[in-house]
PDB file of N, CA and C in Angstrom:
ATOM      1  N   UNK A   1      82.257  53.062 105.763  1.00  0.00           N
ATOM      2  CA  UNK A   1      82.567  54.452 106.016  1.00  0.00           C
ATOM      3  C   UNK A   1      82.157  55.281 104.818  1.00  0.00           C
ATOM      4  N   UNK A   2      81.655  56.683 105.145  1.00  0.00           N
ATOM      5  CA  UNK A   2      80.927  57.800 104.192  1.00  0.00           C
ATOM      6  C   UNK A   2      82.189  58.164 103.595  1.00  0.00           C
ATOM      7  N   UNK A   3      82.483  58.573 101.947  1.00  0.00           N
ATOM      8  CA  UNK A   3      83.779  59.005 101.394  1.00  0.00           C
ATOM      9  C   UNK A   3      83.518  60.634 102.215  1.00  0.00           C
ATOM     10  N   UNK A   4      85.042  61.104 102.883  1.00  0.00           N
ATOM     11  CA  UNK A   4      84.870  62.411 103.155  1.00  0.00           C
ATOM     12  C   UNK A   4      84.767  63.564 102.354  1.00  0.00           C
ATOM     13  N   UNK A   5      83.914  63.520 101.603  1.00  0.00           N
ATOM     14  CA  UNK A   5      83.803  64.975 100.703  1.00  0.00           C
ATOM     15  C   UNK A   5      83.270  66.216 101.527  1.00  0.00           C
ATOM     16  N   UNK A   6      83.643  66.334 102.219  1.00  0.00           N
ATOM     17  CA  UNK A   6      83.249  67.672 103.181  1.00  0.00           C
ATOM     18  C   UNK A   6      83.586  68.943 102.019  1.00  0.00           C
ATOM     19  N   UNK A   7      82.454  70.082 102.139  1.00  0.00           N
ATOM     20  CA  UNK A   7      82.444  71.151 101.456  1.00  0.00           C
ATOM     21  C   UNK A   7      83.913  71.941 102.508  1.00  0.00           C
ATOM     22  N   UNK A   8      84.737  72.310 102.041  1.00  0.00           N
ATOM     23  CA  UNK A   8      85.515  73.486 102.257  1.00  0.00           C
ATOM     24  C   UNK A   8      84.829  74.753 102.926  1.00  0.00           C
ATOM     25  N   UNK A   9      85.108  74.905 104.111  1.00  0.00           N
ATOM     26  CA  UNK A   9      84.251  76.237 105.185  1.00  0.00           C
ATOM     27  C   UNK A   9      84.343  77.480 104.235  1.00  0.00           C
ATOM     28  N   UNK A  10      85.357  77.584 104.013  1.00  0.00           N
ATOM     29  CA  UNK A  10      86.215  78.831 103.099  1.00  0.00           C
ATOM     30  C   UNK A  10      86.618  78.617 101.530  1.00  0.00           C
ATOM     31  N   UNK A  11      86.482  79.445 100.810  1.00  0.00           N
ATOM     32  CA  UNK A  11      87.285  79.091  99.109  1.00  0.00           C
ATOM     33  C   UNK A  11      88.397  79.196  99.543  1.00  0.00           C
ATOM     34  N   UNK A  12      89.184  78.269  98.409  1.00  0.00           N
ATOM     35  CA  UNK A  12      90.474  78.386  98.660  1.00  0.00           C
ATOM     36  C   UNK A  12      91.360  79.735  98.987  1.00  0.00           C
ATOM     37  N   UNK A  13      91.071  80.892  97.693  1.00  0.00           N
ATOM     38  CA  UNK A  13      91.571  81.915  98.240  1.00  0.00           C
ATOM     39  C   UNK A  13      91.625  82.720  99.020  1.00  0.00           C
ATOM     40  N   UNK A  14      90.252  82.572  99.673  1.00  0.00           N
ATOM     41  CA  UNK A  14      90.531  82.886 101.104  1.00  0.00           C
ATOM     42  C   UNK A  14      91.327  82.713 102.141  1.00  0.00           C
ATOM     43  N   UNK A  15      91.633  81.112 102.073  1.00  0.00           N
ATOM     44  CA  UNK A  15      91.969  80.301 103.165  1.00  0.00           C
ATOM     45  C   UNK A  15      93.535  80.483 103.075  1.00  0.00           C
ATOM     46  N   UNK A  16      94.134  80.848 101.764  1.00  0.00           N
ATOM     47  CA  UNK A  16      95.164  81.537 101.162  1.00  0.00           C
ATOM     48  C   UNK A  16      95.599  82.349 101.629  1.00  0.00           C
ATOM     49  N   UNK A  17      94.491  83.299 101.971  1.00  0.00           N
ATOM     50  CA  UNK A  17      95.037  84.705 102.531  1.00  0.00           C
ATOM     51  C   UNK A  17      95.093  84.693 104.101  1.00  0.00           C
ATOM     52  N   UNK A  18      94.380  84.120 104.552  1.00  0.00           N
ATOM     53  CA  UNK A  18      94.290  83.681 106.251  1.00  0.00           C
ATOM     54  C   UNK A  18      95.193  82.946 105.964  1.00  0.00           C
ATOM     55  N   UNK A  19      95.992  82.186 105.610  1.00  0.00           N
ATOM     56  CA  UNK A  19      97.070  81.269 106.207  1.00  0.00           C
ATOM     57  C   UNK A  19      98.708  82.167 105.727  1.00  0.00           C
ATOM     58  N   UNK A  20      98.777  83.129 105.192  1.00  0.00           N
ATOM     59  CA  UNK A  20      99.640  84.656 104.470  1.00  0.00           C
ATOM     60  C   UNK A  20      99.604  85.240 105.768  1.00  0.00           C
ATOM     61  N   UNK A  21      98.704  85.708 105.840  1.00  0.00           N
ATOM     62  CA  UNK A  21      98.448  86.451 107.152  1.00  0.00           C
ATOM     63  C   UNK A  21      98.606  85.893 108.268  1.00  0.00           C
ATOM     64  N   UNK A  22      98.366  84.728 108.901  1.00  0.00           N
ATOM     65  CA  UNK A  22      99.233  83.932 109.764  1.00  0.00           C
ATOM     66  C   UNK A  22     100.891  83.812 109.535  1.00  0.00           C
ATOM     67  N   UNK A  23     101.169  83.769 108.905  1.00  0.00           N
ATOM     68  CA  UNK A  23     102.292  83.730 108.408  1.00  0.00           C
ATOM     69  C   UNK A  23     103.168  84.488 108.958  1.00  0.00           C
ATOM     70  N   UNK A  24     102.487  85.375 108.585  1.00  0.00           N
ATOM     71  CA  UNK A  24     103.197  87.342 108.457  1.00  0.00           C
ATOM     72  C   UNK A  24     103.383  87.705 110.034  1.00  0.00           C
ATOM     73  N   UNK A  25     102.189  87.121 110.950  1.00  0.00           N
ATOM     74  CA  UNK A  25     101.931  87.570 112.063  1.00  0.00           C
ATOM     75  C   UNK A  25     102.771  86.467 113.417  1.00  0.00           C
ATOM     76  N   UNK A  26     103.417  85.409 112.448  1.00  0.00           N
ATOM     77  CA  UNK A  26     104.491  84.624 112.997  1.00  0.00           C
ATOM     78  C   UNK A  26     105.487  84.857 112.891  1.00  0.00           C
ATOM     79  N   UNK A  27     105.889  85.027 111.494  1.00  0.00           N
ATOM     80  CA  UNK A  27     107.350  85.445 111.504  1.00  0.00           C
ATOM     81  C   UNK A  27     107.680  87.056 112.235  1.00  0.00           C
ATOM     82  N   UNK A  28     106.416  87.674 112.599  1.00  0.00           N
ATOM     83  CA  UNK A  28     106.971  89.258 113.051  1.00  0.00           C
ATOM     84  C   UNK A  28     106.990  88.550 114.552  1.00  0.00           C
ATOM     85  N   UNK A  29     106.428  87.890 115.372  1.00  0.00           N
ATOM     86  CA  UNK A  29     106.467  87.233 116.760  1.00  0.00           C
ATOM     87  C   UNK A  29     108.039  86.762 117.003  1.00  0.00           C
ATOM     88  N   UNK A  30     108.149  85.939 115.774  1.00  0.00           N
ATOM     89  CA  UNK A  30     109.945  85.072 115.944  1.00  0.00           C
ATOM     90  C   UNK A  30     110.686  86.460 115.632  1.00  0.00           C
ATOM     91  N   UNK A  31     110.586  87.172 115.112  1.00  0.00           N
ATOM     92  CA  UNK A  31     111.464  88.593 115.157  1.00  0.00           C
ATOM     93  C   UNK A  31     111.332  89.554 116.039  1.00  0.00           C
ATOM     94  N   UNK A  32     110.789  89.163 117.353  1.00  0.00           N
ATOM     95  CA  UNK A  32     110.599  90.121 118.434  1.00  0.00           C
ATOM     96  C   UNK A  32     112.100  89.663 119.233  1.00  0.00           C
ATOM     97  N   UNK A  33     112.576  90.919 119.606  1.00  0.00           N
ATOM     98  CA  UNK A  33     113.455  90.452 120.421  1.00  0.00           C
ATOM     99  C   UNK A  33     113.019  90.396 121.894  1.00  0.00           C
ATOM    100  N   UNK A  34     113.874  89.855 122.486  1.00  0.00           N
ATOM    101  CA  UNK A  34     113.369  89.558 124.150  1.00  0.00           C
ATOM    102  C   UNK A  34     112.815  91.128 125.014  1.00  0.00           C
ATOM    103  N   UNK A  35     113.905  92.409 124.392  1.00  0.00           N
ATOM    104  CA  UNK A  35     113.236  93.476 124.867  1.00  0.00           C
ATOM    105  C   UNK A  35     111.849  93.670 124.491  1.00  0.00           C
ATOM    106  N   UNK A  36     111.588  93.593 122.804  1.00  0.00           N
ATOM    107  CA  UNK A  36     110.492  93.489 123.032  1.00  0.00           C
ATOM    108  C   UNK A  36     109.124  92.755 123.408  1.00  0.00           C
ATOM    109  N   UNK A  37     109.499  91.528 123.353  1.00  0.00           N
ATOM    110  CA  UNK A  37     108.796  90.557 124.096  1.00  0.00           C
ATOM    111  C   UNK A  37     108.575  91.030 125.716  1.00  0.00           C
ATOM    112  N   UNK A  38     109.463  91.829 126.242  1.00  0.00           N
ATOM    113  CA  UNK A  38     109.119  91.567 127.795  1.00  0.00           C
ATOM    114  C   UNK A  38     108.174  93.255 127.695  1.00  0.00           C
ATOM    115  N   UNK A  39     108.524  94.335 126.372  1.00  0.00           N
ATOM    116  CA  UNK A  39     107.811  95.131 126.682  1.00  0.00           C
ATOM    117  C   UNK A  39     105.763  94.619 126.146  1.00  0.00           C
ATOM    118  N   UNK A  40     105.866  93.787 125.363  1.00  0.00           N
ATOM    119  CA  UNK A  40     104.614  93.583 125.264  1.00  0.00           C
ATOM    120  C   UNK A  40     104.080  92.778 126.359  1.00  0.00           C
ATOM    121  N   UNK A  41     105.127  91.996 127.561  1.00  0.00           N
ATOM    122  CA  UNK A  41     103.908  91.228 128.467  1.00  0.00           C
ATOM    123  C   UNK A  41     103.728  92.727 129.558  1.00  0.00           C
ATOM    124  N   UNK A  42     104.413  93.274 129.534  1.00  0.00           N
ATOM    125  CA  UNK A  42     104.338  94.405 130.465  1.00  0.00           C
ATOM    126  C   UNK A  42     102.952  95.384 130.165  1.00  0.00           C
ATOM    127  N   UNK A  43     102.894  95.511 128.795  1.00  0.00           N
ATOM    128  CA  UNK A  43     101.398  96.299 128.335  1.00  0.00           C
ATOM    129  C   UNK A  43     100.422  95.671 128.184  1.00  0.00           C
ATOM    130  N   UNK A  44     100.595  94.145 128.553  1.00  0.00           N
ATOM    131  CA  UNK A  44      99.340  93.411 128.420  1.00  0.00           C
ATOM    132  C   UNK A  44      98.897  93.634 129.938  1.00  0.00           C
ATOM    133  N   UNK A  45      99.563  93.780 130.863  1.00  0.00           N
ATOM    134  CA  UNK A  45      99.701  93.811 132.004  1.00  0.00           C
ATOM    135  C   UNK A  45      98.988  94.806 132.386  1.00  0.00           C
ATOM    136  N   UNK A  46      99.788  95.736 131.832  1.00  0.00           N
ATOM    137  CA  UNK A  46      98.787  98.155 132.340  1.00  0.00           C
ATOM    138  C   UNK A  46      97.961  97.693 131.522  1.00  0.00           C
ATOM    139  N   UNK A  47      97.726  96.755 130.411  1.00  0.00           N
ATOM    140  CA  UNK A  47      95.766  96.879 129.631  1.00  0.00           C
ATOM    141  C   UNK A  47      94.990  96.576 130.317  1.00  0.00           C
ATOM    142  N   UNK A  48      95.303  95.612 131.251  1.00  0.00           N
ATOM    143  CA  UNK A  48      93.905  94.756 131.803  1.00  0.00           C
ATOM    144  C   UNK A  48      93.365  95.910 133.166  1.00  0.00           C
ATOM    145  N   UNK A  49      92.097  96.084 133.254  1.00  0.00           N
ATOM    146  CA  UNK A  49      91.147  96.394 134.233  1.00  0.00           C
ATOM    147  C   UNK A  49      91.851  96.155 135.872  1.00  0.00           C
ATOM    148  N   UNK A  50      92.074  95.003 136.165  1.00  0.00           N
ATOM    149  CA  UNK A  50      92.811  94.621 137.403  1.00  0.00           C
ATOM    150  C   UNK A  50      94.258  95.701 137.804  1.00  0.00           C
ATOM    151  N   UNK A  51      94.630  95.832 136.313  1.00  0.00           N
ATOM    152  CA  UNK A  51      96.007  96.790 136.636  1.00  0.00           C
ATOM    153  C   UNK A  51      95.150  98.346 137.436  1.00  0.00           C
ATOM    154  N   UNK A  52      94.532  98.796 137.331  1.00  0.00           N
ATOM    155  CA  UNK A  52      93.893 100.108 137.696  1.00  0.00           C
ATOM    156  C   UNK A  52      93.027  99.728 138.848  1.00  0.00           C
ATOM    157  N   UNK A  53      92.486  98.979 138.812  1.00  0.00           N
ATOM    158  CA  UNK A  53      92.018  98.571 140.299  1.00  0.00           C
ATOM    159  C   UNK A  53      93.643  98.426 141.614  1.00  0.00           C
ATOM    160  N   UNK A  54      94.694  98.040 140.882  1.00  0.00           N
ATOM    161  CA  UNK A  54      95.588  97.697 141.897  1.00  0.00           C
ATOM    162  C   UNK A  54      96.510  99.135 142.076  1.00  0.00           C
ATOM    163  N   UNK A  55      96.220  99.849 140.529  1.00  0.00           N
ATOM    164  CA  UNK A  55      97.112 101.502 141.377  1.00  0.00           C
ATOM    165  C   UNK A  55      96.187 101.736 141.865  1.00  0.00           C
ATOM    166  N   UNK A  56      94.745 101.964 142.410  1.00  0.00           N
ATOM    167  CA  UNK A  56      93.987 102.561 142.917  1.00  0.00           C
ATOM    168  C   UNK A  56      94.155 102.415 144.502  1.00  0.00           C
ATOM    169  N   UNK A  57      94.401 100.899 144.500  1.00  0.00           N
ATOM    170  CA  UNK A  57      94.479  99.685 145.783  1.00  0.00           C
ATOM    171  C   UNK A  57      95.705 101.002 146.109  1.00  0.00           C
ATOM    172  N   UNK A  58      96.919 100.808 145.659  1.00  0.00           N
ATOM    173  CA  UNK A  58      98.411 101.445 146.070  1.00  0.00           C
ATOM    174  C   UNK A  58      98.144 102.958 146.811  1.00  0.00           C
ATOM    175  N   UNK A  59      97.464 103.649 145.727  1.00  0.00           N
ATOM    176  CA  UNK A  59      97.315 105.154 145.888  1.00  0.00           C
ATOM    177  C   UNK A  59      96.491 105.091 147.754  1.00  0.00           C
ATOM    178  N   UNK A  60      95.353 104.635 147.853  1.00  0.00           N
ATOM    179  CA  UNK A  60      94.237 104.736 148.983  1.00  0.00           C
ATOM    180  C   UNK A  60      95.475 104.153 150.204  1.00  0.00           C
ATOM    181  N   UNK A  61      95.880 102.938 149.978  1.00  0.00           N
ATOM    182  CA  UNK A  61      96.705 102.540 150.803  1.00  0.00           C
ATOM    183  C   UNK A  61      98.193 103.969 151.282  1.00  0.00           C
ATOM    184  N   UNK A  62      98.211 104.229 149.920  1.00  0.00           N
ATOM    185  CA  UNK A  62      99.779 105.383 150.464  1.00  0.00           C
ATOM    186  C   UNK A  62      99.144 106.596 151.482  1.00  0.00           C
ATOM    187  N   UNK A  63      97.641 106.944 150.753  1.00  0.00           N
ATOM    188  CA  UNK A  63      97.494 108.142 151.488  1.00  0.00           C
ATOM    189  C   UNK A  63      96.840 107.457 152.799  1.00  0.00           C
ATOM    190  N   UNK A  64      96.243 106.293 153.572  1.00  0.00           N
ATOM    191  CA  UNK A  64      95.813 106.213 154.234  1.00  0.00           C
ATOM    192  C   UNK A  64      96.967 105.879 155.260  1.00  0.00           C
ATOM    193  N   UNK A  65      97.888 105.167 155.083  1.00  0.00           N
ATOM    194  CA  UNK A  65      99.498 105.121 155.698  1.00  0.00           C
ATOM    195  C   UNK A  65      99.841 106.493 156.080  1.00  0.00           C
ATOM    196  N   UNK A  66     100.219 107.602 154.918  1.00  0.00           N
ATOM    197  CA  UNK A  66     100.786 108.653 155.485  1.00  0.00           C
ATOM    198  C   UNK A  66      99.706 109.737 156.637  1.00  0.00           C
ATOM    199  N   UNK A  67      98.325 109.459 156.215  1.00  0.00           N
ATOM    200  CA  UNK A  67      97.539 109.819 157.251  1.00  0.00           C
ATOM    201  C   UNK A  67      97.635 109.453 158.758  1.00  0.00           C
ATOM    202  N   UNK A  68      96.941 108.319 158.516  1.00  0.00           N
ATOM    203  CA  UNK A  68      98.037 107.332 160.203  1.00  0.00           C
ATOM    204  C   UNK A  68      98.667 107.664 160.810  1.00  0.00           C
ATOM    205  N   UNK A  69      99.716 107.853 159.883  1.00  0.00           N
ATOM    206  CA  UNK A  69     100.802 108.079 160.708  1.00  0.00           C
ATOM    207  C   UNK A  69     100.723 109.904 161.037  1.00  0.00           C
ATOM    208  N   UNK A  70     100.524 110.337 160.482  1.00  0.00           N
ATOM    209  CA  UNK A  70     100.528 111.706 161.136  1.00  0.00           C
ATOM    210  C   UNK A  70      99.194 111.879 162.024  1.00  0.00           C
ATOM    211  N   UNK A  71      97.944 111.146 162.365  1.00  0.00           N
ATOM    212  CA  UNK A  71      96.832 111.151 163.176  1.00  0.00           C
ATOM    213  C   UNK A  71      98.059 110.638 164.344  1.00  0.00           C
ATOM    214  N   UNK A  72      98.190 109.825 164.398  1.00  0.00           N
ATOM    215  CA  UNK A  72      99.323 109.462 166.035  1.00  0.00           C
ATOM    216  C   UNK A  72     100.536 109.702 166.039  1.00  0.00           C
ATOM    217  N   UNK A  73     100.370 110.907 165.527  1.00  0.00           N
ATOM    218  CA  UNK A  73     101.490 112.039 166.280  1.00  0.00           C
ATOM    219  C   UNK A  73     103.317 111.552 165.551  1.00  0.00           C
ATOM    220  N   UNK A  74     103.039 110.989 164.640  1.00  0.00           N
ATOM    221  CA  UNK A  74     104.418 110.355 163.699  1.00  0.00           C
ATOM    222  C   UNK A  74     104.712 111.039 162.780  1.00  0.00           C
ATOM    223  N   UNK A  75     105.824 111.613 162.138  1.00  0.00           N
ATOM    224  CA  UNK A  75     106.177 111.969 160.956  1.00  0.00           C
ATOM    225  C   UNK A  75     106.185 111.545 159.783  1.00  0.00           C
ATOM    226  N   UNK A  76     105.216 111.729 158.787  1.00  0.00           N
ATOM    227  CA  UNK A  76     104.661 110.649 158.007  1.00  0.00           C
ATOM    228  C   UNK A  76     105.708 111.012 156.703  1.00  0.00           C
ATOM    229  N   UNK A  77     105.322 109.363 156.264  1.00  0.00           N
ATOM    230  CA  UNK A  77     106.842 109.547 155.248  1.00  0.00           C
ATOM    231  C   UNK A  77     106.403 110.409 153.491  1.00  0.00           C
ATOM    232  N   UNK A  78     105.383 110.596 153.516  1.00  0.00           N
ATOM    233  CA  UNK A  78     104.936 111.887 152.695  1.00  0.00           C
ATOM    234  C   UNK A  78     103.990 112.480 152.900  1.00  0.00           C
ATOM    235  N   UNK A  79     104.249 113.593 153.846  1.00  0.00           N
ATOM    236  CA  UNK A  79     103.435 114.726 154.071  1.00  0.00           C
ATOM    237  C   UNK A  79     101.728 114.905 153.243  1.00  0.00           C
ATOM    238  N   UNK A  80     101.003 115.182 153.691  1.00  0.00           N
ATOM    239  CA  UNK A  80      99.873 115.918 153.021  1.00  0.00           C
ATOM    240  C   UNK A  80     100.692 117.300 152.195  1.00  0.00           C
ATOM    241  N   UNK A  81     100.666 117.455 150.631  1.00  0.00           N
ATOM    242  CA  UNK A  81      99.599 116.729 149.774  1.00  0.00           C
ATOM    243  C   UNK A  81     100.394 115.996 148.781  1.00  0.00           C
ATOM    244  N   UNK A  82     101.101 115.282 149.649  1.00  0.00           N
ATOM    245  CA  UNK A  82     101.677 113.892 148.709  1.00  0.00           C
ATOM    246  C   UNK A  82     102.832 114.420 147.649  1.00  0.00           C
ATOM    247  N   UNK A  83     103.626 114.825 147.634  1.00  0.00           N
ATOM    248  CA  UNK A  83     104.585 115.357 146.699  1.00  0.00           C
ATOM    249  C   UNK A  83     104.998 113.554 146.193  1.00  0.00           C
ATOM    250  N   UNK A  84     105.619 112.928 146.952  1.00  0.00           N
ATOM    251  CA  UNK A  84     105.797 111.693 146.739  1.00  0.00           C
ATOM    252  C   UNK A  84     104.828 111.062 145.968  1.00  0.00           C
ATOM    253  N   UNK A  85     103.718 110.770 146.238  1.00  0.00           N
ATOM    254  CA  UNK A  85     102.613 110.048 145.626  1.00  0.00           C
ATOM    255  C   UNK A  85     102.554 110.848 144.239  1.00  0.00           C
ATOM    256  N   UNK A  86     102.777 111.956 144.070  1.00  0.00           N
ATOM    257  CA  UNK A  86     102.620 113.088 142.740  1.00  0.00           C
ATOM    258  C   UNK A  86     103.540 112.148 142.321  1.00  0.00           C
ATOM    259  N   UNK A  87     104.573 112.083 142.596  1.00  0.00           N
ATOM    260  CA  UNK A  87     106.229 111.753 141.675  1.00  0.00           C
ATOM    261  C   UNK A  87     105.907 110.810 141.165  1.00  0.00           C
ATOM    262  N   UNK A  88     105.526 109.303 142.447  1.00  0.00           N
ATOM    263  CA  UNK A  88     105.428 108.152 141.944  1.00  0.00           C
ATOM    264  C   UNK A  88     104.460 108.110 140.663  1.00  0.00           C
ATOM    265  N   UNK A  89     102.814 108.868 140.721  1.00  0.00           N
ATOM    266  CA  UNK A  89     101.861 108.440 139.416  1.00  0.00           C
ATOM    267  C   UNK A  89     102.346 109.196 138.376  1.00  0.00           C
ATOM    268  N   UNK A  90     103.507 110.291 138.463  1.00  0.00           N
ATOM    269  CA  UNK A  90     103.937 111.095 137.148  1.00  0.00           C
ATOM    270  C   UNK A  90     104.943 110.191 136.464  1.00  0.00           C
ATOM    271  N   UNK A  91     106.015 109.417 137.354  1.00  0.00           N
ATOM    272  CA  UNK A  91     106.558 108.229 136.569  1.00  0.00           C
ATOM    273  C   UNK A  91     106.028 107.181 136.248  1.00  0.00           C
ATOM    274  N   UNK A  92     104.884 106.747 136.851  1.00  0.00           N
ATOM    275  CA  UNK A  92     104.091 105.603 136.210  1.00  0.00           C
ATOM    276  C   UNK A  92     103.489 106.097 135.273  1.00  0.00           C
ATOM    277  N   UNK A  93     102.713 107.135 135.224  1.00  0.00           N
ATOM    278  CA  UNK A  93     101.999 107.743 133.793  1.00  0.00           C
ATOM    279  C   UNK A  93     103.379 107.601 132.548  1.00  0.00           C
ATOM    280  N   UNK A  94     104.419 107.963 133.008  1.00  0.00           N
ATOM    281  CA  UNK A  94     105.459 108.013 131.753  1.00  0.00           C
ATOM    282  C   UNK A  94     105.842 106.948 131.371  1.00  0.00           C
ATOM    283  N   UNK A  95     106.499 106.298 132.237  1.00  0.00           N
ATOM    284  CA  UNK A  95     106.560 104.562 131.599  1.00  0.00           C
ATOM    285  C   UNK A  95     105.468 103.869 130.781  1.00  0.00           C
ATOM    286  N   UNK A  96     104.039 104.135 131.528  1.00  0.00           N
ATOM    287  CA  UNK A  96     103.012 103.425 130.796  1.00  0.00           C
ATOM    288  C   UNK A  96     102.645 104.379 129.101  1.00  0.00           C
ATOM    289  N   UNK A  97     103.059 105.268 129.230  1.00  0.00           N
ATOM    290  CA  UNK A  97     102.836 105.711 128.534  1.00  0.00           C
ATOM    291  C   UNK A  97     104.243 105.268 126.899  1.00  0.00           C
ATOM    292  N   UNK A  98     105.146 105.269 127.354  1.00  0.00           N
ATOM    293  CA  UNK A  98     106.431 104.676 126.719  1.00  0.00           C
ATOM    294  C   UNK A  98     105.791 103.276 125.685  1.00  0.00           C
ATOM    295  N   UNK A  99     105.679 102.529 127.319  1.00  0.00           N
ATOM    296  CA  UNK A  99     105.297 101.027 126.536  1.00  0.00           C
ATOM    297  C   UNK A  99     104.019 100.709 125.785  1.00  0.00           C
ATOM    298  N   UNK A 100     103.343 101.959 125.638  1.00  0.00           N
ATOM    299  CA  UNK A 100     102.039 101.960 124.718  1.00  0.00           C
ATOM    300  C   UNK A 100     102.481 102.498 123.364  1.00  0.00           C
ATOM    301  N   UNK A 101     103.601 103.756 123.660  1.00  0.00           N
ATOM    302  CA  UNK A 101     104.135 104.104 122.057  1.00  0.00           C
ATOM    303  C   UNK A 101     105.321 103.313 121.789  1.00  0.00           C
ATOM    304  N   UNK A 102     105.921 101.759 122.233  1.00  0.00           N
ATOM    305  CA  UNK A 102     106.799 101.092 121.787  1.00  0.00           C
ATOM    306  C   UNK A 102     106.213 100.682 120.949  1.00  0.00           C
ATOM    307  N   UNK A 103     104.926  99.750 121.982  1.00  0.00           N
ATOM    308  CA  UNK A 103     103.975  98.622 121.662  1.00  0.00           C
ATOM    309  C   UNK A 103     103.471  98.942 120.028  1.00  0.00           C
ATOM    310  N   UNK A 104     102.806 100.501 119.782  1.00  0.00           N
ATOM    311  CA  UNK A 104     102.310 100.999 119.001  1.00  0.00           C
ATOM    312  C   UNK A 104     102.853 100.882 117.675  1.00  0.00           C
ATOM    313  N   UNK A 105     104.664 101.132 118.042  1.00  0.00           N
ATOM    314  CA  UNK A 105     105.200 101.186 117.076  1.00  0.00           C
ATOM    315  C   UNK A 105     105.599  99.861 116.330  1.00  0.00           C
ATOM    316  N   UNK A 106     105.570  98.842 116.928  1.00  0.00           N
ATOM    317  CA  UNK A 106     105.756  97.662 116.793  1.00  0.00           C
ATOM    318  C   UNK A 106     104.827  97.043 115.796  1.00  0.00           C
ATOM    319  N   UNK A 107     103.154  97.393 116.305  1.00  0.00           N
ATOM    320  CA  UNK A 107     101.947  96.807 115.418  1.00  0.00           C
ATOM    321  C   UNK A 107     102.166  97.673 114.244  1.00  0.00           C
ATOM    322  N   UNK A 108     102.607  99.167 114.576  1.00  0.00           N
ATOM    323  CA  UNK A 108     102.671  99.809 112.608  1.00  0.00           C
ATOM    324  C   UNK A 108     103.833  99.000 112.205  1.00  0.00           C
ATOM    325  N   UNK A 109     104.646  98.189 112.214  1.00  0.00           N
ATOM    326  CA  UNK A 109     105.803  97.544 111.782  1.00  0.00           C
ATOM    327  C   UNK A 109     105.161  96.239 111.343  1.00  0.00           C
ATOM    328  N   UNK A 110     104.742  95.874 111.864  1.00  0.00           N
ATOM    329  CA  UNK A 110     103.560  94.717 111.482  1.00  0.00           C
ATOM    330  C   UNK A 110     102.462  95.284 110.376  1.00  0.00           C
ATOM    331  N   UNK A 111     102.228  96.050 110.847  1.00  0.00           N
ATOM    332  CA  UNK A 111     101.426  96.585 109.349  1.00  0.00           C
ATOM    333  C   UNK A 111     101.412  97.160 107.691  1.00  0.00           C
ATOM    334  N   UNK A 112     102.322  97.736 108.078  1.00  0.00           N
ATOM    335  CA  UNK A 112     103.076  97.712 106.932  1.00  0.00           C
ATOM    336  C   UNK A 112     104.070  96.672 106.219  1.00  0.00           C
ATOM    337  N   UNK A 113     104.082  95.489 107.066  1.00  0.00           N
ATOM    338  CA  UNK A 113     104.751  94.422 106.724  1.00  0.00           C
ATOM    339  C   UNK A 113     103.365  93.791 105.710  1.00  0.00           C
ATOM    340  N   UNK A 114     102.845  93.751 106.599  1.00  0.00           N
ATOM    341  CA  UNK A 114     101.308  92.861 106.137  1.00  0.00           C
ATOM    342  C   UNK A 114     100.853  93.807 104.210  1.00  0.00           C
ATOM    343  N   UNK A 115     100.709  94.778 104.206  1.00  0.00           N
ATOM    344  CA  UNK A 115     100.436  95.487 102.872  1.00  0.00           C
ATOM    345  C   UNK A 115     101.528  95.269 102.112  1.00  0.00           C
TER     346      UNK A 115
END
């Protein structure tokens, strides 16, 4: 067998500071509490692409329902021009908007931990 003298990828002090910085970015994870743990899977959730494809899916579906139903002569459960559908994307805009300035505030807490 070859003695393993493998060159080091990194100088030590580097590898110093990447393993500090791991560190830092563990112990702020084990100090999340469960609220915030469930608010970060929730914004990983409104980040992804699929989330906006599926309010889009919701929205086409609400207005094509309340259409329907008023084309065959039914009382549709929100009128044209959607007061309901307004309400629902003005509280989703606010929530999503919440868990982006929790989230936000969380990584400056992390950051200033890190300096």
């Amino acid at each position: 067998m070859a003695n393993d003298t493998r060159t080091p990828i990194l100088p030590a002090h580097i590898e110093e500071t990447v393993q500090a910085i791991a560190e830092v970015h563990l112990q702020h994870h084990r100090q999340a509490t469960p609220v915030h743990r469930a608010v970060d899977r929730m914004t990983s959730i409104v980040a992804r692409p699929r989330f906006v494809g599926l309010m889009t899916l919701v929205f086409v579906l609400w207005i094509f329902f309340n259409l329907a139903m008023q084309l065959t002569g039914r009382e549709p459960v929100d009128p044209v021009p959607f007061p309901g559908l307004e309400g629902a994307g003005t509280m989703t805009a606010l929530y999503i908007t919440v868990l982006i300035l929790i989230t936000q505030r969380r990584e400056n807490e992390l950051t200033e931990h890190r300096q």
